[in-house]
Protein backbone atom coordinates (compact mmCIF):
# COMPACT_ATOMS: atom_id res chain seq x y z
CA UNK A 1 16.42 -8.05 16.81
CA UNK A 2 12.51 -8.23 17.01
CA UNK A 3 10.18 -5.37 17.64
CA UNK A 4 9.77 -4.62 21.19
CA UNK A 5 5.89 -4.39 22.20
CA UNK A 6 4.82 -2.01 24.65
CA UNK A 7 3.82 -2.19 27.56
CA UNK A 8 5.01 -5.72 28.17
CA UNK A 9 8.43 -4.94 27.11
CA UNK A 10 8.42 -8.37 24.69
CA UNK A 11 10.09 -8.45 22.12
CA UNK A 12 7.61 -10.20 19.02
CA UNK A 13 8.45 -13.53 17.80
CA UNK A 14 9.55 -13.42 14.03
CA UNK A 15 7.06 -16.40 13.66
CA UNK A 16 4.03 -15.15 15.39
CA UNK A 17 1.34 -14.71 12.64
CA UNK A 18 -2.35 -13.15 13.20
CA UNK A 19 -5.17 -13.49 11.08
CA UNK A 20 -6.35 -10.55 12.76
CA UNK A 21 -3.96 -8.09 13.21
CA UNK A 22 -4.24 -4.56 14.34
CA UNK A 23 -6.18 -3.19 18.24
CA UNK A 24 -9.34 -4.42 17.30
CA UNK A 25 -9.08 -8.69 17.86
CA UNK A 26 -11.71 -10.34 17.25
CA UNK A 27 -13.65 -7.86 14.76
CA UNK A 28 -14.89 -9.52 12.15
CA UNK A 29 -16.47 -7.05 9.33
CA UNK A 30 -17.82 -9.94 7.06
CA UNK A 31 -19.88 -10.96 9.96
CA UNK A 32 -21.79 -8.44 9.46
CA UNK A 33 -22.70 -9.29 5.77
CA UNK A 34 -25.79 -9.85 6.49
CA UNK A 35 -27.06 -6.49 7.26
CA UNK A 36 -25.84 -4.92 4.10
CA UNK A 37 -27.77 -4.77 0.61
CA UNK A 38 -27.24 -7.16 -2.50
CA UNK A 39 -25.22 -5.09 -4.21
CA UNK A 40 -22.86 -3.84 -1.41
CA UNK A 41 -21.94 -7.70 -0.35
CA UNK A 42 -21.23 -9.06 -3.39
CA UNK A 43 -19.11 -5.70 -3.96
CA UNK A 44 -17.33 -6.73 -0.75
CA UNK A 45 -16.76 -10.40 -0.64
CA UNK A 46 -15.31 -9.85 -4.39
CA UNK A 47 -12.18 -8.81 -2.79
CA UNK A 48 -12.10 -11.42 -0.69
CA UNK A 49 -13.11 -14.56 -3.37
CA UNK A 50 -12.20 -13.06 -6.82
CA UNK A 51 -8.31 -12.19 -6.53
CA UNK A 52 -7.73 -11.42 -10.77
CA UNK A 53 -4.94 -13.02 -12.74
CA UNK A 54 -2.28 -10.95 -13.30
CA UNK A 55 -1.94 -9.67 -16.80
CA UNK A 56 -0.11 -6.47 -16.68
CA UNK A 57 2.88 -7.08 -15.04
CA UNK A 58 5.75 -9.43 -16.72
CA UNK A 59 7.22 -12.60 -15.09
CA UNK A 60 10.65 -10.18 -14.98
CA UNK A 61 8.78 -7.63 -12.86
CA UNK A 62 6.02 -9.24 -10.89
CA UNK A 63 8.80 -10.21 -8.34
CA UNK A 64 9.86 -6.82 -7.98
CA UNK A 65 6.53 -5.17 -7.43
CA UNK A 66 5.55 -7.48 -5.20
CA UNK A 67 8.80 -6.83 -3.32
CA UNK A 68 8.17 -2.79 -3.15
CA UNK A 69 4.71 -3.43 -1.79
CA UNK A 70 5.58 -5.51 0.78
CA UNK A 71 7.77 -2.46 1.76
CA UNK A 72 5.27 0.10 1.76
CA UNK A 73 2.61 -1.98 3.30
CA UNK A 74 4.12 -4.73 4.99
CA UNK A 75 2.15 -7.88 5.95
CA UNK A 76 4.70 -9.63 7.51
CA UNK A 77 2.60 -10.08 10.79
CA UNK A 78 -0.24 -11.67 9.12
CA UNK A 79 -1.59 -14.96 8.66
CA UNK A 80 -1.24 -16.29 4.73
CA UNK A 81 -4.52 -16.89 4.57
CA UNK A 82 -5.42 -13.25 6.06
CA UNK A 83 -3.13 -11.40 3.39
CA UNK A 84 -4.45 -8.60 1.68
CA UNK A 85 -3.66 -9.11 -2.57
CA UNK A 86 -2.20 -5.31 -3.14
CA UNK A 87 -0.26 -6.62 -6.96
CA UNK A 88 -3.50 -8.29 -8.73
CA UNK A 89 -5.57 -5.36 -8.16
CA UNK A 90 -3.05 -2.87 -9.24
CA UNK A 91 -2.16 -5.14 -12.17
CA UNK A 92 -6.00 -5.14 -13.02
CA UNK A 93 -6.23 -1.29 -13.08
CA UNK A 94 -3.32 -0.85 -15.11
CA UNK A 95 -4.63 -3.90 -17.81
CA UNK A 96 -7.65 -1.84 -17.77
CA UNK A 97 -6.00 1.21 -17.75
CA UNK A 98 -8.35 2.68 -14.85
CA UNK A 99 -6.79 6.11 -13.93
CA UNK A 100 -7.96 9.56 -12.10
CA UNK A 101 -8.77 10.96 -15.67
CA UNK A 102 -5.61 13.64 -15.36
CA UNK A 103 -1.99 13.47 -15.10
CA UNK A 104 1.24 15.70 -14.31
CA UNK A 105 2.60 17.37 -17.30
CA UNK A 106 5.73 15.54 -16.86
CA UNK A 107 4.67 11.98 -15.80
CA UNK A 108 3.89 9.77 -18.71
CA UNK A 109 0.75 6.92 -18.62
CA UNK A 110 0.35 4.95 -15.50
CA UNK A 111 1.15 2.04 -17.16
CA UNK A 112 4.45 3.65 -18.67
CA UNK A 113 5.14 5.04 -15.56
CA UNK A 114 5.41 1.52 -13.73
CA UNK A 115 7.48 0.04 -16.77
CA UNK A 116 9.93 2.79 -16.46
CA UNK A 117 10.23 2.67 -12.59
CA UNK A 118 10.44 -0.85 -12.11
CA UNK A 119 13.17 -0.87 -14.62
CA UNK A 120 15.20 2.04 -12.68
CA UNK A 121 14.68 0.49 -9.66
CA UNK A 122 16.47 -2.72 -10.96
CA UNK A 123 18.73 -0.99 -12.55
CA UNK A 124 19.83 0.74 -9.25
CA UNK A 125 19.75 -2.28 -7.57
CA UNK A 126 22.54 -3.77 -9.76
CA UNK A 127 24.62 -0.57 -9.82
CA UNK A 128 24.85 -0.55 -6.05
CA UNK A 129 24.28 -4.19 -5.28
CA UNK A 130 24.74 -5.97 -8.24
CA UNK A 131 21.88 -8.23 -8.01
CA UNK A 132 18.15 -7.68 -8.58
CA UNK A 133 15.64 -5.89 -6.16
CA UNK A 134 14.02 -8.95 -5.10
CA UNK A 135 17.42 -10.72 -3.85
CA UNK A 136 18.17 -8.14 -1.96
CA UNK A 137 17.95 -8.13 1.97
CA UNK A 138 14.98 -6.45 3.18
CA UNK A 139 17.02 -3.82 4.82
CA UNK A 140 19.15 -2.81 1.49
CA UNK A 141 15.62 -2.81 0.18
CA UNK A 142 14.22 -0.28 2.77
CA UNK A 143 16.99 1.88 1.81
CA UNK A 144 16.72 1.92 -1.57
CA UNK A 145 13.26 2.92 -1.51
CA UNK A 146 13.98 5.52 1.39
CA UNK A 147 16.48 7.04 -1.80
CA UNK A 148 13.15 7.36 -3.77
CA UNK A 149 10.87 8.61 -0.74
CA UNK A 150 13.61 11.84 -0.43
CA UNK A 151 13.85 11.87 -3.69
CA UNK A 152 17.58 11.31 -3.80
CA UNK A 153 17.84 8.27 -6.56
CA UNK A 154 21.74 6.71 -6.50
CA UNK A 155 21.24 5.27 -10.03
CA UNK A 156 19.15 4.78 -13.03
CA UNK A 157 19.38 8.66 -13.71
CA UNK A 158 18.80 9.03 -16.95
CA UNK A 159 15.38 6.51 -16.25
CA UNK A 160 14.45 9.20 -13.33
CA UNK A 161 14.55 12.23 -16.45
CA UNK A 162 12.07 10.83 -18.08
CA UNK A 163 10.01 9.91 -15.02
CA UNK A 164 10.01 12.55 -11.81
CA UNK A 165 10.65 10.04 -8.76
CA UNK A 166 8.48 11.71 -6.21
CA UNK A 167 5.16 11.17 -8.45
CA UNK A 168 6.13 7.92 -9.28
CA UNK A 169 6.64 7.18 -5.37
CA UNK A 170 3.08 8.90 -4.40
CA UNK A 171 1.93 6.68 -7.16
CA UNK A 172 2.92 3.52 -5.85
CA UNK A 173 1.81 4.65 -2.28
CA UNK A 174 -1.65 5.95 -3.79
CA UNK A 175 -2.29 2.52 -5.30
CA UNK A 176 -1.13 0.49 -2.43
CA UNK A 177 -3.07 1.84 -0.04
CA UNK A 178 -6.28 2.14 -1.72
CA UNK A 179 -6.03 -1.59 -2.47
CA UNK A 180 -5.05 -2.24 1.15
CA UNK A 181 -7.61 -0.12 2.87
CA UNK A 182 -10.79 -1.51 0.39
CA UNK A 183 -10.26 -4.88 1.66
CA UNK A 184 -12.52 -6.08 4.54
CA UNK A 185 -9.43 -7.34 6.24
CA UNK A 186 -8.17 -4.00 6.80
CA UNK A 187 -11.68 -3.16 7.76
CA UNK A 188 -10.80 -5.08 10.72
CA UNK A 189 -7.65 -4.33 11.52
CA UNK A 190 -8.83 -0.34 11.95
CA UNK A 191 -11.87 -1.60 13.90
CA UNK A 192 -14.36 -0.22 10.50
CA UNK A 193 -17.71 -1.70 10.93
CA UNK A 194 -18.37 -1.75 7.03
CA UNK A 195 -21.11 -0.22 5.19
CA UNK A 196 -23.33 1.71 6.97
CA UNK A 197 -26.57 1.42 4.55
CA UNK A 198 -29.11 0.23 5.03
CA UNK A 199 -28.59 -0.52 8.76
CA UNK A 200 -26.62 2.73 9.60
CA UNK A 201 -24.53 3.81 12.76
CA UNK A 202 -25.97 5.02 15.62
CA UNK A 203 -23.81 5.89 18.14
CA UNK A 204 -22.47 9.19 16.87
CA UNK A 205 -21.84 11.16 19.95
CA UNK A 206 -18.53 10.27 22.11
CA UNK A 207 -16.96 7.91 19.19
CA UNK A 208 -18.42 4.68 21.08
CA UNK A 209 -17.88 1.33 19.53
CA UNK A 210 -21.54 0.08 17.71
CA UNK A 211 -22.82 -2.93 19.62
CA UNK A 212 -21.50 -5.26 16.95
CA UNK A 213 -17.17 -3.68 17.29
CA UNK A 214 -15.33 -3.89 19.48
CA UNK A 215 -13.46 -2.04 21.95
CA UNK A 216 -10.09 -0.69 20.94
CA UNK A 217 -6.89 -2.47 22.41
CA UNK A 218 -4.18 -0.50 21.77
CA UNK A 219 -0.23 -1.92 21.82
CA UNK A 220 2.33 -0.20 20.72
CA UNK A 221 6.05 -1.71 19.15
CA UNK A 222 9.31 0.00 18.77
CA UNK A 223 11.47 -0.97 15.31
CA UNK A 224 14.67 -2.40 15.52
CA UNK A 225 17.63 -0.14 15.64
CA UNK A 226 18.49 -0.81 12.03
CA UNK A 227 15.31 -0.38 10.21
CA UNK A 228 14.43 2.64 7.88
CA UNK A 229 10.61 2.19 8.82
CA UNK A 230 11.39 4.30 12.60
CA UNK A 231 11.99 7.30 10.48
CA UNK A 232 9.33 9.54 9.13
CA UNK A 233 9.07 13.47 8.58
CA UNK A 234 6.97 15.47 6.63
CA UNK A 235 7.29 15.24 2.90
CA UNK A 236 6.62 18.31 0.49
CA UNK A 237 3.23 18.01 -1.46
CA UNK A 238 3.28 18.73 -5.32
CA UNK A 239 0.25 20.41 -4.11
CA UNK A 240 1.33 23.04 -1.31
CA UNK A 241 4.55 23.53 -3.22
CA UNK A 242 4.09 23.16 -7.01
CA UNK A 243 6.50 22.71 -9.78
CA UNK A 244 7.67 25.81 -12.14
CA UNK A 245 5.62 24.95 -15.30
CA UNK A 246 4.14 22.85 -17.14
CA UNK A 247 4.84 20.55 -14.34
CA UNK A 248 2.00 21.94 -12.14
CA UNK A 249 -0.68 21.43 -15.64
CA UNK A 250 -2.97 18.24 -15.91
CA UNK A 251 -3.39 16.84 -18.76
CA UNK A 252 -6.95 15.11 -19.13
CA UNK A 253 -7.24 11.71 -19.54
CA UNK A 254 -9.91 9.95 -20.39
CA UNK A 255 -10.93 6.25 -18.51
CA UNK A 256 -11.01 7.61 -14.80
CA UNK A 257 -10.98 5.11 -12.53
């Protein structure tokens, strides 16, 4: 079953790639390269030309990462060409070991941290399916990471003592979505015009569209029946509701990203 789009009522071909996805088509943020400084566009157009090698990750668990992100940040619907690169820049922080300069208490390093849950996530994966993470079908997939969004792990316990499942899941969510949302192609798909300096914005009033966006076109898709991505709720911040101690501590790092 494909997603239904609304208004039309159609469903959406399985095949049908964009290379501009999102209710902005046509926005093009690197068109506007021109109007930013030196320093700002070479910054930008990085992301888009220099894609790093991987280092970090292992040939064991660079399919599986790649397989979670593609979960939490889908890109199903775009064009191969058009795909935002969440793994190498991920891989590069953690080679560099580029973190926040703190941690929980009871998390280890970053780069432990993904070790140990990629392993527990395989490991679960052949406990209830008894086959790796990436063989799985994306739906057994969506579930298994919905375990680790509720924090409700079926497996791997004794990994999941050692390494508290719902920072490990705001981890990967943290770095995918930073990755995602740096990228000039996301910049279009949310209808961002790019850097404001040193041309600025200037229509601050009502939330109008600069002269060189576009006007939002907004469509809007139901899931099919048997996907886990329909389902959403609030989920308790380690913040708002804090740990007994020394979970709740930082410890200081140093190397902030």
């Amino acid at each position: 079953m494909s997603p239904i789009t609304r208004p039309t009522d159609r469903p959406l071909k399985k095949e049908q790639k964009h290379s501009q996805p999102g209710y902005y088509p046509g926005f093009d943020t690197l068109s506007q390269q021109a109007f930013w400084d030196e320093t700002t566009r070479k910054k930008v157009l990085d992301r888009v030309t220099n894609i790093p090698d991987i280092y970090f990750f292992t040939s064991e668990e660079l399919p599986v990462i790649r397989a979670i992100f593609d979960h939490i940040l889908p890109q199903s619907d775009r064009a191969a060409d058009k795909k935002i690169p969440i793994v190498p820049f991920v891989d590069q922080r953690l080679h560099e070991n580029r973190i926040d300069g703190y941690r929980y208490a009871s998390m280890p390093s970053d780069q432990e941290a993904y070790r140990l849950g990629i392993a527990a996530i395989e490991e679960m994966s052949h406990t209830l399916h008894s086959c790796g993470f990436a063989d799985l079908v994306p739906l057994e997939q969506d579930r298994l990471l919905e375990s680790l969004h509720e924090g409700k792990p079926q497996a791997a316990l004794e990994i999941w003592k050692r390494l508290p499942v719902h920072r490990f899941w705001m981890l990967l969510v943290q770095d995918a979505v930073e990755v995602y949302y740096a990228h000039p192609y996301a910049w279009d798909e949310i209808g961002f015009g790019g850097p404001a300096y040193p041309r600025a914005y200037t229509r601050l009033e009502r939330g109008e569209p600069e002269p060189w966006e576009v006007e939002e076109q907004r469509n809007e898709w139901d899931s099919p029946a048997s996907a886990v991505s329909h389902k959403y709720g609030a989920q308790k911040s380690p913040i708002e509701h804090p740990e007994p101690e020394p979970d709740q501590e930082l410890q200081e790092e140093e190397g902030g990203r």
